[in-house]
Protein backbone atom coordinates (compact mmCIF):
# COMPACT_ATOMS: atom_id res chain seq x y z
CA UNK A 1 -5.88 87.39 32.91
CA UNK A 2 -4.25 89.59 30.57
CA UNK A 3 -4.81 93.55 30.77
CA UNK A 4 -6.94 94.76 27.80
CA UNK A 5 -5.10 96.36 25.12
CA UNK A 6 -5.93 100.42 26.20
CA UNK A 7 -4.89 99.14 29.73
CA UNK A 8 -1.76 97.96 27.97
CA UNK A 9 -0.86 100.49 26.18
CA UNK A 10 -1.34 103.22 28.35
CA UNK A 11 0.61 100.97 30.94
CA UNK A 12 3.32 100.92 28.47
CA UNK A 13 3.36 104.33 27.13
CA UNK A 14 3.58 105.11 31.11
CA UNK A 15 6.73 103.52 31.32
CA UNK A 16 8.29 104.75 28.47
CA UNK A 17 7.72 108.42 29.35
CA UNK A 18 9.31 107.42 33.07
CA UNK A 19 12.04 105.91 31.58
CA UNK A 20 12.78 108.24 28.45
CA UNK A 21 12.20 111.27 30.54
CA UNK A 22 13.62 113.99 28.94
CA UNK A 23 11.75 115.36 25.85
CA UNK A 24 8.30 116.79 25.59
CA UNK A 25 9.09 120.36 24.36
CA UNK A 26 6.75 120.51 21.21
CA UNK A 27 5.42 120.86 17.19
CA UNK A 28 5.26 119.11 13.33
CA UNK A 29 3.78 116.88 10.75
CA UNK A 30 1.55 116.73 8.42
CA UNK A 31 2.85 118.44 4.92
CA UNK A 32 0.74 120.28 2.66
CA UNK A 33 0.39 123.81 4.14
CA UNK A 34 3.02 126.41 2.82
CA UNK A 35 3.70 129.47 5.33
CA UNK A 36 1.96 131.46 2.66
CA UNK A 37 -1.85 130.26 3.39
CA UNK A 38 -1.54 131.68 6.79
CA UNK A 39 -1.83 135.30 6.30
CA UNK A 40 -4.00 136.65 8.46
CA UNK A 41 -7.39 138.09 7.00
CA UNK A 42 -9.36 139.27 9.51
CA UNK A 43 -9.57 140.02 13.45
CA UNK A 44 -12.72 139.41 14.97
CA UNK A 45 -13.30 140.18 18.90
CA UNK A 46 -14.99 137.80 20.89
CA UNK A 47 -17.28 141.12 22.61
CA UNK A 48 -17.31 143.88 19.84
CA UNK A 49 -14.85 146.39 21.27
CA UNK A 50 -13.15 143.91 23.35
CA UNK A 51 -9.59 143.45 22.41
CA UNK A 52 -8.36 140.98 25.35
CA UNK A 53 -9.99 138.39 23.96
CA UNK A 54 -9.63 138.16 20.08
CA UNK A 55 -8.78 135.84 17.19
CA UNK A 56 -7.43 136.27 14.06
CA UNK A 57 -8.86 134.31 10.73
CA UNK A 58 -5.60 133.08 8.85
CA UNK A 59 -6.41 132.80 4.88
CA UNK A 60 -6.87 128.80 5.18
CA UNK A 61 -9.55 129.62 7.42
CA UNK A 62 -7.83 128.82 10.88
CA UNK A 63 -8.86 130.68 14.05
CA UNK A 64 -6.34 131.81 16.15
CA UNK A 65 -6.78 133.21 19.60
CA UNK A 66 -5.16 135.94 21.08
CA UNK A 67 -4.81 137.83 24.48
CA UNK A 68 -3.44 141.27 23.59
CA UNK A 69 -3.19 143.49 27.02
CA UNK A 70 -1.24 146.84 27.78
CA UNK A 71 -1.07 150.03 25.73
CA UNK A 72 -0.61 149.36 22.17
CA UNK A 73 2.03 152.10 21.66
CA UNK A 74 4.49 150.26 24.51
CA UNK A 75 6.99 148.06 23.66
CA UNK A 76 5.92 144.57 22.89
CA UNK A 77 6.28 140.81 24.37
CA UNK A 78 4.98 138.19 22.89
CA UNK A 79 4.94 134.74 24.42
CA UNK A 80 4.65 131.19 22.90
CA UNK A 81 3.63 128.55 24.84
CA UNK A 82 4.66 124.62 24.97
CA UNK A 83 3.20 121.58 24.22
CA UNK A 84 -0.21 120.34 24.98
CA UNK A 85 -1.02 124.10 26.56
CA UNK A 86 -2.19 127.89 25.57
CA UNK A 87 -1.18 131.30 26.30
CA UNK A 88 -2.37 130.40 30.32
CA UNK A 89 0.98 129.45 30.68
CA UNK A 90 2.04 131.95 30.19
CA UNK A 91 -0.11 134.28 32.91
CA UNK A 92 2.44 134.90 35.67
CA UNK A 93 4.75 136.80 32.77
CA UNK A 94 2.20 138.13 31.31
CA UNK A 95 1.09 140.22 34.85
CA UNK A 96 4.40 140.93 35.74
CA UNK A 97 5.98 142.47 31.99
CA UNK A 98 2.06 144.56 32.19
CA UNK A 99 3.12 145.89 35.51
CA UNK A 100 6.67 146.99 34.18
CA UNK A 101 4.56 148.91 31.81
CA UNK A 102 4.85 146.38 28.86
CA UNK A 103 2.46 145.81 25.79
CA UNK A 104 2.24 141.92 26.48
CA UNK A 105 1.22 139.01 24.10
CA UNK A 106 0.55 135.45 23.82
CA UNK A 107 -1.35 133.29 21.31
CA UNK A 108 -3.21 129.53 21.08
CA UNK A 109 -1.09 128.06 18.84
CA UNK A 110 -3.54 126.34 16.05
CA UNK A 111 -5.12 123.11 17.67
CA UNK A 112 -4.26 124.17 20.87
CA UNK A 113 -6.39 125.89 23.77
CA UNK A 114 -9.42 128.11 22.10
CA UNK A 115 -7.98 128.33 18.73
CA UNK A 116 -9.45 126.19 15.79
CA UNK A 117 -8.78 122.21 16.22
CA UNK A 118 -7.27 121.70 13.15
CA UNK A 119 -6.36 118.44 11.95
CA UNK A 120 -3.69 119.80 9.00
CA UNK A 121 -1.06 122.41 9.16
CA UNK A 122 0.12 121.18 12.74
CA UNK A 123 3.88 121.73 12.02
CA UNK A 124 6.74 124.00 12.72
CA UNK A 125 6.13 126.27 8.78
CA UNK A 126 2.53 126.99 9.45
CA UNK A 127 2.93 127.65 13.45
CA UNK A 128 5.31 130.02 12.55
CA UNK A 129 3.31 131.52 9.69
CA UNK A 130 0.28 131.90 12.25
CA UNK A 131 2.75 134.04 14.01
CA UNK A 132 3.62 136.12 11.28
CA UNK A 133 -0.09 136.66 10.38
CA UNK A 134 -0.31 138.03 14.46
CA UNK A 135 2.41 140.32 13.76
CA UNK A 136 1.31 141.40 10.78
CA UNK A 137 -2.34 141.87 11.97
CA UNK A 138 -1.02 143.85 15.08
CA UNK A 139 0.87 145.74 13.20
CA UNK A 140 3.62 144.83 16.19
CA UNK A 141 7.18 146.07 15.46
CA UNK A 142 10.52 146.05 17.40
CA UNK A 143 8.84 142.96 19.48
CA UNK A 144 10.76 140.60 21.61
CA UNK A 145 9.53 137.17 21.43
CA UNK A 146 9.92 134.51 24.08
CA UNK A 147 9.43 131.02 23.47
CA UNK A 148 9.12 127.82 25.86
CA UNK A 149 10.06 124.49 24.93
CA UNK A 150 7.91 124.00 21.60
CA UNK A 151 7.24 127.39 21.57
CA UNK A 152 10.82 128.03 21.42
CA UNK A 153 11.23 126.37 18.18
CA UNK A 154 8.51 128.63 17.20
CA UNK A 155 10.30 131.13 18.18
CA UNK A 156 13.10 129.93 16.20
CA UNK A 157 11.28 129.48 13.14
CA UNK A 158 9.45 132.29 12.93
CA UNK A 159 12.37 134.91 13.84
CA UNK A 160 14.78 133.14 10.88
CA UNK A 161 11.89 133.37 8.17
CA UNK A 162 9.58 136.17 9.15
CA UNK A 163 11.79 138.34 11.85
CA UNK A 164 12.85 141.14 9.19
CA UNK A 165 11.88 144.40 8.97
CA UNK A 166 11.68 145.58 11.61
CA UNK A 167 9.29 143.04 13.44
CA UNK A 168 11.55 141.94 15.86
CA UNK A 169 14.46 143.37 18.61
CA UNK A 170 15.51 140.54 20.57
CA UNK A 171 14.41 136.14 21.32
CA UNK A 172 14.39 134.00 23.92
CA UNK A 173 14.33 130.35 24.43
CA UNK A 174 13.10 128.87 27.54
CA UNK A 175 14.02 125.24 27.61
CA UNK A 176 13.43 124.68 24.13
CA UNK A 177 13.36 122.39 21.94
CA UNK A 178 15.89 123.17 19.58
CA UNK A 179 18.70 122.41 18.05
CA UNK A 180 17.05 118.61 17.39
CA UNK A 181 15.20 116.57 19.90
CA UNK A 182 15.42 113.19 18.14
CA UNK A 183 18.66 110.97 17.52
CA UNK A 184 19.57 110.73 14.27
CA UNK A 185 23.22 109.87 12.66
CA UNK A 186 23.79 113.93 12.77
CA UNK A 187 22.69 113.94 16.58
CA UNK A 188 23.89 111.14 18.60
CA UNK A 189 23.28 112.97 21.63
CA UNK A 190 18.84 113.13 21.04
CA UNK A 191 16.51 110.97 22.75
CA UNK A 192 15.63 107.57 20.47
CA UNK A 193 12.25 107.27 18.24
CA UNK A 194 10.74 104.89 21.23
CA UNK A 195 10.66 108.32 23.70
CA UNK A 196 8.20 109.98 21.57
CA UNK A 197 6.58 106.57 19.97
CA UNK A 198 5.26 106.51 23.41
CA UNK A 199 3.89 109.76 23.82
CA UNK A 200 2.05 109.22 20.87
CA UNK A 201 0.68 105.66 22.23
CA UNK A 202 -0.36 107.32 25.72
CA UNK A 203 -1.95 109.97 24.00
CA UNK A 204 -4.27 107.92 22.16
CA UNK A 205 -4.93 105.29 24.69
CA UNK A 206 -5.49 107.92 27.40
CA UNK A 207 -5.00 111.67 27.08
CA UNK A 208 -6.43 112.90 30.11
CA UNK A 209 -4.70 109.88 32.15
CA UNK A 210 -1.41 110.91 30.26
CA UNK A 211 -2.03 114.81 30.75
CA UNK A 212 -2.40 114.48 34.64
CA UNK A 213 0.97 111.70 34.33
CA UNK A 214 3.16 114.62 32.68
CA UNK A 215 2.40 117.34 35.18
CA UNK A 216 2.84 115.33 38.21
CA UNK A 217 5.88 113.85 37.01
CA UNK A 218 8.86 115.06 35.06
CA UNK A 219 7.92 118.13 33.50
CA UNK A 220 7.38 120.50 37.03
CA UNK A 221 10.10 117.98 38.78
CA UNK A 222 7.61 116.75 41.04
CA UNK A 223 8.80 113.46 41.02
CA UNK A 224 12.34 114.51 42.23
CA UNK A 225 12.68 113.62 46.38
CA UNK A 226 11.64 116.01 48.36
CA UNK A 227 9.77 118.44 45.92
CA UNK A 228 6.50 118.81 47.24
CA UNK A 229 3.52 118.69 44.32
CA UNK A 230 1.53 121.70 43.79
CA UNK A 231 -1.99 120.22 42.57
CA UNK A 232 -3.53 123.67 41.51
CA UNK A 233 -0.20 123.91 38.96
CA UNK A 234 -0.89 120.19 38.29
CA UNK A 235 -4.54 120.79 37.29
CA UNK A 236 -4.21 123.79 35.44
CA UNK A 237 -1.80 122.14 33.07
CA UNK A 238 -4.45 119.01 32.27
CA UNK A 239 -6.77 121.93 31.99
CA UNK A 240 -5.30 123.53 29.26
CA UNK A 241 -3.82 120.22 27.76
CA UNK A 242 -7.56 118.86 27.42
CA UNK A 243 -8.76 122.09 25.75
CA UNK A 244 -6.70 121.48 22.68
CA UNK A 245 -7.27 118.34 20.37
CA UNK A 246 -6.28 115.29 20.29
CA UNK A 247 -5.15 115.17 16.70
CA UNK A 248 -3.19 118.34 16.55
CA UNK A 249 -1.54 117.36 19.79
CA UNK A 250 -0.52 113.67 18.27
CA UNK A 251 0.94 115.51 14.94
CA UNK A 252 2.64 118.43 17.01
CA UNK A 253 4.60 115.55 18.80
CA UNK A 254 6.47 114.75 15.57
CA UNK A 255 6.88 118.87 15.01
CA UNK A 256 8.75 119.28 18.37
CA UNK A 257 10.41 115.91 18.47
CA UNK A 258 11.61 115.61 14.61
CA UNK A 259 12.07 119.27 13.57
CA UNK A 260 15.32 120.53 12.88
CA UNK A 261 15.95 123.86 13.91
CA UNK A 262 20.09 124.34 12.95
CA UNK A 263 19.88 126.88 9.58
CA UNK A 264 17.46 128.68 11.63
CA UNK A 265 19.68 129.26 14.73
CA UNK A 266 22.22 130.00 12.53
CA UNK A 267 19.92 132.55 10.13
CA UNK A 268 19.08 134.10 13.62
CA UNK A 269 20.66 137.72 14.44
CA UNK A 270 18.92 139.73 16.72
CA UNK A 271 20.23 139.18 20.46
CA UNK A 272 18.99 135.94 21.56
CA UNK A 273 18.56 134.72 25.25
CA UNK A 274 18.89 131.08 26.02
CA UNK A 275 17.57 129.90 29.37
CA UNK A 276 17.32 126.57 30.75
CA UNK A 277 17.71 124.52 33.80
CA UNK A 278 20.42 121.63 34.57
CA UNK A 279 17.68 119.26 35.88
CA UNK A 280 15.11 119.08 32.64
CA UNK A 281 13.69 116.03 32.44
CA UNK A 282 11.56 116.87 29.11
CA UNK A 283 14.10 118.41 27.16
CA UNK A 284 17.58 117.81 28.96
CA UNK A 285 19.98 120.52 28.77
CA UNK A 286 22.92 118.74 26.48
CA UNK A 287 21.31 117.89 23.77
CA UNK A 288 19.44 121.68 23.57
CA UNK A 289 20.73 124.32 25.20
CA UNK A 290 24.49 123.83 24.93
CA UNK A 291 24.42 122.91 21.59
CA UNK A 292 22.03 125.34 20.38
CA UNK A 293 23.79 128.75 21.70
CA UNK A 294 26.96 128.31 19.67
CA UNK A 295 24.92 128.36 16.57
CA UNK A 296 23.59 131.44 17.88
CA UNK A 297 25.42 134.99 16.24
CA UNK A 298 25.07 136.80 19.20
CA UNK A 299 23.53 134.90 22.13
CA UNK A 300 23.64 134.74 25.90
CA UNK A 301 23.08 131.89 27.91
CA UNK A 302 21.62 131.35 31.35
CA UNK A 303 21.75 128.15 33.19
CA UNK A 304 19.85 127.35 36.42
CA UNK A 305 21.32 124.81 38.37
CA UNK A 306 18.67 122.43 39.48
CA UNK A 307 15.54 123.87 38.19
CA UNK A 308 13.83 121.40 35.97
CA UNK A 309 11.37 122.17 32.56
CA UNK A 310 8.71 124.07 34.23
CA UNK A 311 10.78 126.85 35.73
CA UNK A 312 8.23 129.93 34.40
CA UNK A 313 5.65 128.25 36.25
CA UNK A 314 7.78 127.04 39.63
CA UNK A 315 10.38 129.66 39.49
CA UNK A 316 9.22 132.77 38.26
CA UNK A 317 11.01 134.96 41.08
CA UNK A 318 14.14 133.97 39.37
CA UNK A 319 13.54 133.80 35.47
CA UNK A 320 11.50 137.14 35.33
CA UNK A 321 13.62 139.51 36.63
CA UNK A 322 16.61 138.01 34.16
CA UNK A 323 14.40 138.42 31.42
CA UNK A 324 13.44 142.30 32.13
CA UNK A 325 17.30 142.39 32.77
CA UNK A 326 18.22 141.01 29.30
CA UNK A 327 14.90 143.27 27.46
CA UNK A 328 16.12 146.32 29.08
CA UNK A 329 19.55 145.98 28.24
C-alpha cells in the first residue's frame, strides 16, 4: 500500500534535510512592506510598570516582544535569535553579559515566539526595520548587536541601513547566514533550491514532527557519533519553534535561504566579530563565514574546530568569554 501523501512528504522532506544538511540559518519573502512602516509607535508593558516583559507596536500595527533587563544607563547587548526560535535562545548570554554588569537585550522577531503572527512583512527589510523601531524606542545608543544564524543577517541588515548615529559600537555573527545561503551562478559554493524546497515541504506536512527532527539532528550535532543528546535542549527548541507561526516561519525560510547580504557586509564599519564552528551542519562554514569576513572593513574571525551550529547553546563556556573579550576590547 502506498504511504498517504502527508506521510510522504514529510518522509521526503526528512530525507532531504539529512541529506542537504547544512543550511537552516534564517529570514525573507513576501514584498510589500518598506522599512519605513515599521517605526515603532508605542511600548506597552505586559504588567504596568513591568519592563522585562514588553512589546513595542510598529506603525503597521505589528507587536513585537521584548525582554529588556539590567540598568538602562549600562552599556547595551542586544541579541537576535535564529530561525524557528525567540529571544529564549538566547538566555544563557543573556545571564551571563547581566552578571558582567551589562544592559542586555533580545527581541521576538515578528511571527516568531510572543510577537504578532504576521503573515506579511516576514523578510530581511522589515526584520531589520523592527529592529530599528527597538532602538529607536529604547532610545539604545553605542549598542553591540549579536546575531545567530538568521539573526545574523539581521544583524547585517540592520547595522548597514539603520547602524548610524550613533546606535551602534561593534556586531557579531554567530554562524550566520550570510554572505548567501542559496547557489546561484554568483555562488557556486551555496546549498541547491531542493535543501530549502524541503524545509518548506516538512514544515507544512509536519511542523512539530520537523521541529523535534532539527534539534535532534544536525543543528546541536547530535547526530554526530558519540555526542550524547541533551533532551531538555532538544525540547526547549520545539518549544519555542511551535510558539511562532507556521506562515511566517514558511516565508522566513526564503528570507534566510535567498537573501543576499554582500553590499551590506561591505556597507558595514563598526568592528565586526565573526564566529563559527568547522562542523555546521545548517549553515557550513565555506560558503558563510570565510567568505563573508573579507567583505568585512574591519573584522575578526573566530573559528571553533569541531563545534557544530548550536554552539551558544552547547558551548557557551567557550563562545562567552570570547565575546566579553572582543566587547571589552
Amino acid at each position: 500500500m502506498s504511504p498517504d501523501p502527508v506521510t510522504a512528504a514529510t518522509d521526503a522532506s526528512r530525507r532531504g534535510l539529512l541529506l542537504g544538511a547544512g543550511a537552516l540559518g534564517l529570514a525573507t519573502a513576501l514584498p510589500g512592506q518598506s522599512s519605513a512602516m515599521a517605526s515603532a509607535t508605542a511600548i506597552t508593558p505586559i504588567h504596568p510598570g513591568d519592563q522585562t516583559m514588553s512589546f513595542i507596536t510598529t506603525s503597521d500595527g505589528t507587536r513585537i516582544f521584548y525582554k529588556d533587563w539590567g540598568p538602562k544607563d549600562a552599556p547595551p547587548i542586544v541579541f537576535h535569535h535564529g530561525w524557528p526560535l525567540s529571544a529564549d535562545d538566547w538566555d544563557n548570554q543573556m545571564m551571563f553579559f547581566l552578571a558582567e554588569g551589562y544592559r542586555v537585550i533580545a527581541h521576538d522577531r515578528r511571527g516568531h515566539g510572543r510577537s504578532d503572527q504576521t503573515w506579511t512583512g516576514n523578510e530581511m527589510d522589515t526584520y531589520a526595520a523592527d529592529v530599528a523601531a527597538l532602538a529607536s524606542a529604547l532610545d539604545l545608543r553605542g549598542a553591540v548587536h549579536i546575531g545567530h544564524s538568521t539573526g545574523g543577517g539581521e544583524v547585517a541588515r540592520y547595522v548597514a541601513r539603520h547602524g548610524g548615529n550613533g546606535r551602534v559600537a561593534k556586531a557579531v555573527l554567530i554562524g550566520a547566514v550570510p554572505p548567501l545561503m542559496v547557489r546561484t551562478a554568483a555562488n557556486p559554493g551555496g546549498l541547491p533550491l531542493e535543501v530549502f524546497d524541503s524545509f518548506r515541504a516538512a514544515l507544512v506536512a509536519n511542523r512539530a514532527q520537523f521541529y523535534r527532527d532539527v534539534p535532534s539532528g544536525p543543528f546541536y550535532g547530535f547526530n554526530r557519533p558519540g555526542a550524547q543528546p541533551q533532551e531538555g535542549v532538544i525540547a526547549n527548541w520545539w518549544r519555542q519553534g511551535m510558539m511562532g507561526g507556521a506562515k511566517a516561519h514558511y516565508d522566513c525560510i526564503k528570507a534566510f535561504s535567498e537573501t543576499d547580504f554582500t553590499d551590506d557586509l561591505k556597507a558595514i564599519a563598526v568592528p565586526t566579530l565573526v564566529m563559527h564552528g568547522t562542523d555546521d551542519q545548517i549553515v557550513p562554514i565555506g560558503a558563510s563565514a570565510r567568505l563573508s569576513a573579507p567583505l568585512l572593513r574591519n573584522a575578526t574571525t573566530k573559528i571553533y574546530e569541531g563545534l557544530g551550529h548550536g554552539l551558544c547553546t552547547i558551548n557557551p563556556d567557550v563562545v562567552n568569554p570570547d565575546l566579553l573579550a572582543f566587547i571589552r576590547s
